[in-house]
N, C-alpha and C. Protein backbone atom coordinates (compact mmCIF):
# COMPACT_ATOMS: atom_id res chain seq x y z
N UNK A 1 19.34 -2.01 -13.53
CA UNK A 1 19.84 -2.47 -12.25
C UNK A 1 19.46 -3.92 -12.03
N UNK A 2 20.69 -4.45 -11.58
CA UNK A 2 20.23 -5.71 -11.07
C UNK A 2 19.05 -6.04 -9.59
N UNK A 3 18.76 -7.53 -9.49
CA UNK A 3 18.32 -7.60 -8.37
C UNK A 3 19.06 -7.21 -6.74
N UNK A 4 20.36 -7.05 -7.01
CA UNK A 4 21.20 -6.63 -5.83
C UNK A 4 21.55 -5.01 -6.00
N UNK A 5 21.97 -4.67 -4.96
CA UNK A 5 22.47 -3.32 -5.01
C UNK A 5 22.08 -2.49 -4.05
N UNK A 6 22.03 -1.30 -3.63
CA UNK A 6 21.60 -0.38 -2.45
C UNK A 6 20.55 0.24 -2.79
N UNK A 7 19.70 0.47 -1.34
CA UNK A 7 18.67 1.35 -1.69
C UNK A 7 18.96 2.65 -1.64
N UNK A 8 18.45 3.18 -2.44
CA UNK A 8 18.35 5.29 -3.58
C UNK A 8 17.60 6.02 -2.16
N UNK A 9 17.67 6.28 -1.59
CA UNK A 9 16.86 7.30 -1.12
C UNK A 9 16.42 8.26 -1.53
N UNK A 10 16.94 8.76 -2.68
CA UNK A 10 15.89 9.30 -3.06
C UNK A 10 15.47 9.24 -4.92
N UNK A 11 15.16 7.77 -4.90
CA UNK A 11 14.46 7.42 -5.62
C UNK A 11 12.70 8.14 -5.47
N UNK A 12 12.21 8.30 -6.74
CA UNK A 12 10.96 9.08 -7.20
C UNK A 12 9.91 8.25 -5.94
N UNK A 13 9.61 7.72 -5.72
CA UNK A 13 8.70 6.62 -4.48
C UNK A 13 9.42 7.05 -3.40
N UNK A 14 10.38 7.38 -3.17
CA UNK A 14 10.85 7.85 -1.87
C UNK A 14 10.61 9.52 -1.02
N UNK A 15 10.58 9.99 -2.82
CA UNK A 15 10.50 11.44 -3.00
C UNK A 15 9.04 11.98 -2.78
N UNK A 16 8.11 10.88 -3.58
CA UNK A 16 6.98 11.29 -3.24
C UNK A 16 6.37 10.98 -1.79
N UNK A 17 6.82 10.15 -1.12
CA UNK A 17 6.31 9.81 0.50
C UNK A 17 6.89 10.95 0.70
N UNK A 18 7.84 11.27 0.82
CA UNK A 18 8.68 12.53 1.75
C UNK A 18 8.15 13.72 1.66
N UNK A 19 7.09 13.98 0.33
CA UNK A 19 6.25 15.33 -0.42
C UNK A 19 7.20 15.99 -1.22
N UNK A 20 8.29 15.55 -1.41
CA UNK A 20 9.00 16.55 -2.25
C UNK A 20 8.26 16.53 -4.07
N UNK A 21 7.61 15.74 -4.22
CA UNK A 21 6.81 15.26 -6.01
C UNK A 21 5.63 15.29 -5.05
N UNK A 22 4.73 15.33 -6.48
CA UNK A 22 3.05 15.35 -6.38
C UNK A 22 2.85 13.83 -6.27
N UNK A 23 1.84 13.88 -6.01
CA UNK A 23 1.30 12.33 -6.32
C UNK A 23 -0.21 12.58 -6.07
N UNK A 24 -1.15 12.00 -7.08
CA UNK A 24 -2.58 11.80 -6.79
C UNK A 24 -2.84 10.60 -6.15
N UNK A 25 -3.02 11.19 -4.89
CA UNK A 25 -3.31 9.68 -4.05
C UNK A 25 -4.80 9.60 -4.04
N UNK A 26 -4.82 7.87 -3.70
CA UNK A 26 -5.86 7.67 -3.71
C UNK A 26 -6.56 6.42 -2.57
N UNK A 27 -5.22 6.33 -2.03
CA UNK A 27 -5.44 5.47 -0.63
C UNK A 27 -4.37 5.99 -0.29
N UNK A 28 -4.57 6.13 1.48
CA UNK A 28 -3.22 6.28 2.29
C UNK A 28 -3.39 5.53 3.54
N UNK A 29 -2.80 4.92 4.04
CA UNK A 29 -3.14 4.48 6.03
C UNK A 29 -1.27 4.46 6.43
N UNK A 30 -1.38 3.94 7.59
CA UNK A 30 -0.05 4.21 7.91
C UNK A 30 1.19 3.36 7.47
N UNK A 31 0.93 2.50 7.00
CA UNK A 31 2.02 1.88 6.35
C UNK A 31 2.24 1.77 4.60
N UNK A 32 1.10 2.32 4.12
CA UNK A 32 1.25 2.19 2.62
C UNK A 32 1.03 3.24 1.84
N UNK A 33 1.31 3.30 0.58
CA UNK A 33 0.92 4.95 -0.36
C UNK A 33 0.07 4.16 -1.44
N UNK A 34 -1.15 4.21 -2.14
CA UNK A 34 -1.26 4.51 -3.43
C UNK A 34 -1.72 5.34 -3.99
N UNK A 35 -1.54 5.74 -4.96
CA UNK A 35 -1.23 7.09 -6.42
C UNK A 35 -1.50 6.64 -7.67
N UNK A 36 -2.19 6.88 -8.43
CA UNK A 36 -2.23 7.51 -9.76
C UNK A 36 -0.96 7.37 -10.38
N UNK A 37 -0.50 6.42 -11.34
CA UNK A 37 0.89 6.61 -12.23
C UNK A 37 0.74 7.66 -13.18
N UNK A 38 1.99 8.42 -13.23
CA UNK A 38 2.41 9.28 -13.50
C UNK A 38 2.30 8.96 -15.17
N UNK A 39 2.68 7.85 -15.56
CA UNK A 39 2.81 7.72 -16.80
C UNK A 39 1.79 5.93 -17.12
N UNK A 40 0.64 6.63 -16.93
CA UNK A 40 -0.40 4.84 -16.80
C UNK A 40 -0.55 4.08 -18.22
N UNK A 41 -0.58 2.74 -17.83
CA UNK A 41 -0.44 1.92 -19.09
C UNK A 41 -1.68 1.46 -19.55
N UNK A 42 -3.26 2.02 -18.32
CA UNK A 42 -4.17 1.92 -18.61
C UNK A 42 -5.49 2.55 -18.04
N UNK A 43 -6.33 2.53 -17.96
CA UNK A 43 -7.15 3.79 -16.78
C UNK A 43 -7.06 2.65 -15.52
N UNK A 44 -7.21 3.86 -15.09
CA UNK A 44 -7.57 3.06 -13.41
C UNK A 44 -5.71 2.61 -13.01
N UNK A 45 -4.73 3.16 -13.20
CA UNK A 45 -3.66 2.53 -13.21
C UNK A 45 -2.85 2.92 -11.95
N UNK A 46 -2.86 2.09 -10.81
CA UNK A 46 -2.23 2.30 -9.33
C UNK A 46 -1.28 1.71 -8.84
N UNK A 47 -0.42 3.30 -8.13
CA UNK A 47 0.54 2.53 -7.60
C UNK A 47 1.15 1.80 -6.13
N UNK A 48 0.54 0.89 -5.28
CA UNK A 48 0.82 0.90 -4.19
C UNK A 48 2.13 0.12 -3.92
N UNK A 49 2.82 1.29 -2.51
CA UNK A 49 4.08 1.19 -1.85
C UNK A 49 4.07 1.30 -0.72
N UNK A 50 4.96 0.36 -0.36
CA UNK A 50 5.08 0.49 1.15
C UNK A 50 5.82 2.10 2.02
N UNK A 51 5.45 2.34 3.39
CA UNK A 51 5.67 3.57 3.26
C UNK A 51 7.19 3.49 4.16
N UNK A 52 7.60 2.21 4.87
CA UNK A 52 8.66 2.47 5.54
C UNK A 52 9.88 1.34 4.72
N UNK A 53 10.81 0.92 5.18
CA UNK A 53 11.63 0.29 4.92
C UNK A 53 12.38 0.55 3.65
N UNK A 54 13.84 -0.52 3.55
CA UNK A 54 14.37 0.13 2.40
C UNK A 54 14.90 -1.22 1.24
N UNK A 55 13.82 -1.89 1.20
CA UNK A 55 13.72 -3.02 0.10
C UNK A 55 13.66 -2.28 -1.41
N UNK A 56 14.41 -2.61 -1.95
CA UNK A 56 14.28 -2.61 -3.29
C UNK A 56 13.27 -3.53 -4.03
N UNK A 57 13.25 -4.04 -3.74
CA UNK A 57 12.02 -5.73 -4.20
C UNK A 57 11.30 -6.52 -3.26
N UNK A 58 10.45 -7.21 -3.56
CA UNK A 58 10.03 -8.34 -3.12
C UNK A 58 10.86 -9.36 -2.67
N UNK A 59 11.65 -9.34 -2.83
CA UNK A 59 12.68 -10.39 -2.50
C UNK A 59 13.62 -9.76 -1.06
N UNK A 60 13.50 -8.69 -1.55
CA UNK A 60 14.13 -8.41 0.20
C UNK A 60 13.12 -7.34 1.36
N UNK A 61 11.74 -7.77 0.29
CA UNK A 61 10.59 -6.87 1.57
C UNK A 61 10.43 -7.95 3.05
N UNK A 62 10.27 -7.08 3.96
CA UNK A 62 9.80 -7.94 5.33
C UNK A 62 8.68 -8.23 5.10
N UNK A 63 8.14 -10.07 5.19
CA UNK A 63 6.80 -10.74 5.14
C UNK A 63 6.01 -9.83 5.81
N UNK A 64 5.88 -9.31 6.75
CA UNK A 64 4.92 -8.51 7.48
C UNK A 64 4.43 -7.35 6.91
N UNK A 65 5.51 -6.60 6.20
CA UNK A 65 5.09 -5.31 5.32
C UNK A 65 4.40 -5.80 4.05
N UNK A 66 5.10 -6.99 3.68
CA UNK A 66 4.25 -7.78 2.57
C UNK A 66 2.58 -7.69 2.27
N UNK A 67 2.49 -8.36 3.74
CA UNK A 67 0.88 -8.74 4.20
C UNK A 67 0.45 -7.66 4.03
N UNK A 68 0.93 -6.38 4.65
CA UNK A 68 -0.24 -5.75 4.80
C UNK A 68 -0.04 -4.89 3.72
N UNK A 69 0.82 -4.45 2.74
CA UNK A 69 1.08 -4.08 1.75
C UNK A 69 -0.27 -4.78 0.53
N UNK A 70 -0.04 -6.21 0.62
CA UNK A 70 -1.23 -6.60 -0.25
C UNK A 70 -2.13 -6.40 -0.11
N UNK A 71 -2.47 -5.84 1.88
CA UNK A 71 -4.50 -5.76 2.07
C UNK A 71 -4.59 -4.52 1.03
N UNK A 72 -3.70 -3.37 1.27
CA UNK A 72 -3.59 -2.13 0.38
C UNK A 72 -4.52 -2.90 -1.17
N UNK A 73 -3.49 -3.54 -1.71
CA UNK A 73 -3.49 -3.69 -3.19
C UNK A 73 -4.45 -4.24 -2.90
N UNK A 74 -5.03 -4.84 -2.44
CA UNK A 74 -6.86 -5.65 -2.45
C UNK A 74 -7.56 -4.75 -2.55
N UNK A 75 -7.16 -4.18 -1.58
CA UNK A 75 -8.63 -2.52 -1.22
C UNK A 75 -8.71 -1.76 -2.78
N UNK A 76 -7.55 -1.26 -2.93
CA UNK A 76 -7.60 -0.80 -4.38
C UNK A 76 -8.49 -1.80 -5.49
N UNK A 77 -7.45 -2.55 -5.81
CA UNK A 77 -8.14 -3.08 -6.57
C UNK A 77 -9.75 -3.39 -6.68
N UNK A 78 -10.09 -3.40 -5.14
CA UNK A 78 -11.74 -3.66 -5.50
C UNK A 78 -12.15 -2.13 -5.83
N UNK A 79 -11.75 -0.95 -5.16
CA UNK A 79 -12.11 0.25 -5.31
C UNK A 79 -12.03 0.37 -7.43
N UNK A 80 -10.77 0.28 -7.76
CA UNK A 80 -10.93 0.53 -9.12
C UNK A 80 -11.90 -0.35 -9.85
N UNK A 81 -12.42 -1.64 -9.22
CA UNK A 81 -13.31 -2.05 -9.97
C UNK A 81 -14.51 -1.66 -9.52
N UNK A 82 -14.83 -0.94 -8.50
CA UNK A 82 -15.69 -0.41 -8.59
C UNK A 82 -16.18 0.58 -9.00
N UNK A 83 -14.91 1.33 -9.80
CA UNK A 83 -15.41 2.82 -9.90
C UNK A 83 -15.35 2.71 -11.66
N UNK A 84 -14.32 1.92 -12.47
CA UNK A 84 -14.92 2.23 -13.65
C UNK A 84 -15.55 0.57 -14.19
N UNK A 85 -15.50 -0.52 -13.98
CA UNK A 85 -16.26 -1.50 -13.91
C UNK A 85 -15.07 -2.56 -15.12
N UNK A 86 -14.22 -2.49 -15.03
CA UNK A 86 -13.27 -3.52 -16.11
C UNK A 86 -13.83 -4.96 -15.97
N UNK A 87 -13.56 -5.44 -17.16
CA UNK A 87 -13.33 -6.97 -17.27
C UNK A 87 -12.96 -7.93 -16.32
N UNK A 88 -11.33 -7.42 -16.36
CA UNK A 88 -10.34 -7.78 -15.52
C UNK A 88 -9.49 -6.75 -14.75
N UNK A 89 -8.82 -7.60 -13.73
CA UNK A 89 -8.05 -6.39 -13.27
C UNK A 89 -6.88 -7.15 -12.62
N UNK A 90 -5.74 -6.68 -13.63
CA UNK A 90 -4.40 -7.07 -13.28
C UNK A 90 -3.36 -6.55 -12.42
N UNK A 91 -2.79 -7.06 -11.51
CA UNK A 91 -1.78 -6.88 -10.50
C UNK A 91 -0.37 -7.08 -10.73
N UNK A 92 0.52 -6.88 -10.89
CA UNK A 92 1.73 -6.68 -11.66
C UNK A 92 3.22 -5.85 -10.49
N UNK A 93 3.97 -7.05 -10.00
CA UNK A 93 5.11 -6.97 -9.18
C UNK A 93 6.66 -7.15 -9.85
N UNK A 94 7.47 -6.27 -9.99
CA UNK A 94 8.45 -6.26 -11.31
C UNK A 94 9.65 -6.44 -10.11
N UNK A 95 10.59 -7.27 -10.29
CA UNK A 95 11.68 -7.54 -9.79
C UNK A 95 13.09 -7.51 -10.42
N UNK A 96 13.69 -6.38 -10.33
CA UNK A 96 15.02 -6.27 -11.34
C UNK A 96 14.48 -5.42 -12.76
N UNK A 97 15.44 -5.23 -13.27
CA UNK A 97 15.43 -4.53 -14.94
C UNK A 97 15.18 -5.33 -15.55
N UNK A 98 15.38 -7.02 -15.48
CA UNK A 98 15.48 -7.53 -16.62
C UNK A 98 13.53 -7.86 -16.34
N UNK A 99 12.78 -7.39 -15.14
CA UNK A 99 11.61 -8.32 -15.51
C UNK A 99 10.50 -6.73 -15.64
N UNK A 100 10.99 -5.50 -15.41
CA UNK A 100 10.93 -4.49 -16.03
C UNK A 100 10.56 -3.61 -14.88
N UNK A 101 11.46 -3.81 -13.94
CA UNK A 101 11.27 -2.75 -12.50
C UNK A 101 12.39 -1.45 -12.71
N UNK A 102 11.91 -0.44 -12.77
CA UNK A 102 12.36 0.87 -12.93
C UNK A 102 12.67 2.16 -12.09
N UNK A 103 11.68 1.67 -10.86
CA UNK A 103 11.75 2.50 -9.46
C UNK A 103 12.04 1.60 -8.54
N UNK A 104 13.16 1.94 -8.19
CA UNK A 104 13.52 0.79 -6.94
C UNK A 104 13.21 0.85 -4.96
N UNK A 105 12.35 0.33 -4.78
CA UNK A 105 11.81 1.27 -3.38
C UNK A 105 10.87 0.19 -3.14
């Protein structure tokens, strides 16, 4: 899929906010989800999403869900470095197929 197009409702991220799929969460508050990937590319591997709106990308998220979408990904991220102690710890935002975004939500 390109960067344009409609949002899936019920894309797998849509499915799992709604409870219809599992998800091992591991942060929740009222505007965001993160979970445990289903298929991780490394330990400690999380997924945070926003829990309302119907952006497909970064490019058409509202700045405001943005913000607080990232405090999410902060919190995590310090949580996973605290719990198994990595090197580094990489953050990774995929926009379109061609830059390797697969769930659109």
């Amino acid at each position: 899929m390109s960067l344009d197009g409609t949002y899936d409702r019920d894309n797998v991220f849509a499915r799992i906010l709604r409870g219809e799929l599992p998800a091992a969460k591991v942060h929740e508050d009222d505007d965001t989800l993160a979970f445990m990937d289903a298929f991780p590319q490394s330990e400690g591997h999380v997924l945070v999403i926003p829990k309302a709106g119907t952006a497909r990308n970064l490019l058409e998220a509202d700045p405001a869900m943005l913000a607080r979408l990232m405090a999410t990904v902060q919190r995590v991220a310090a949580a996973v470095r605290a719990a198994l102690r990595p090197d580094g710890v990489m953050v990774a935002q995929f926009n379109g197929a061609a830059a390797g975004q697969t769930v659109y939500h």
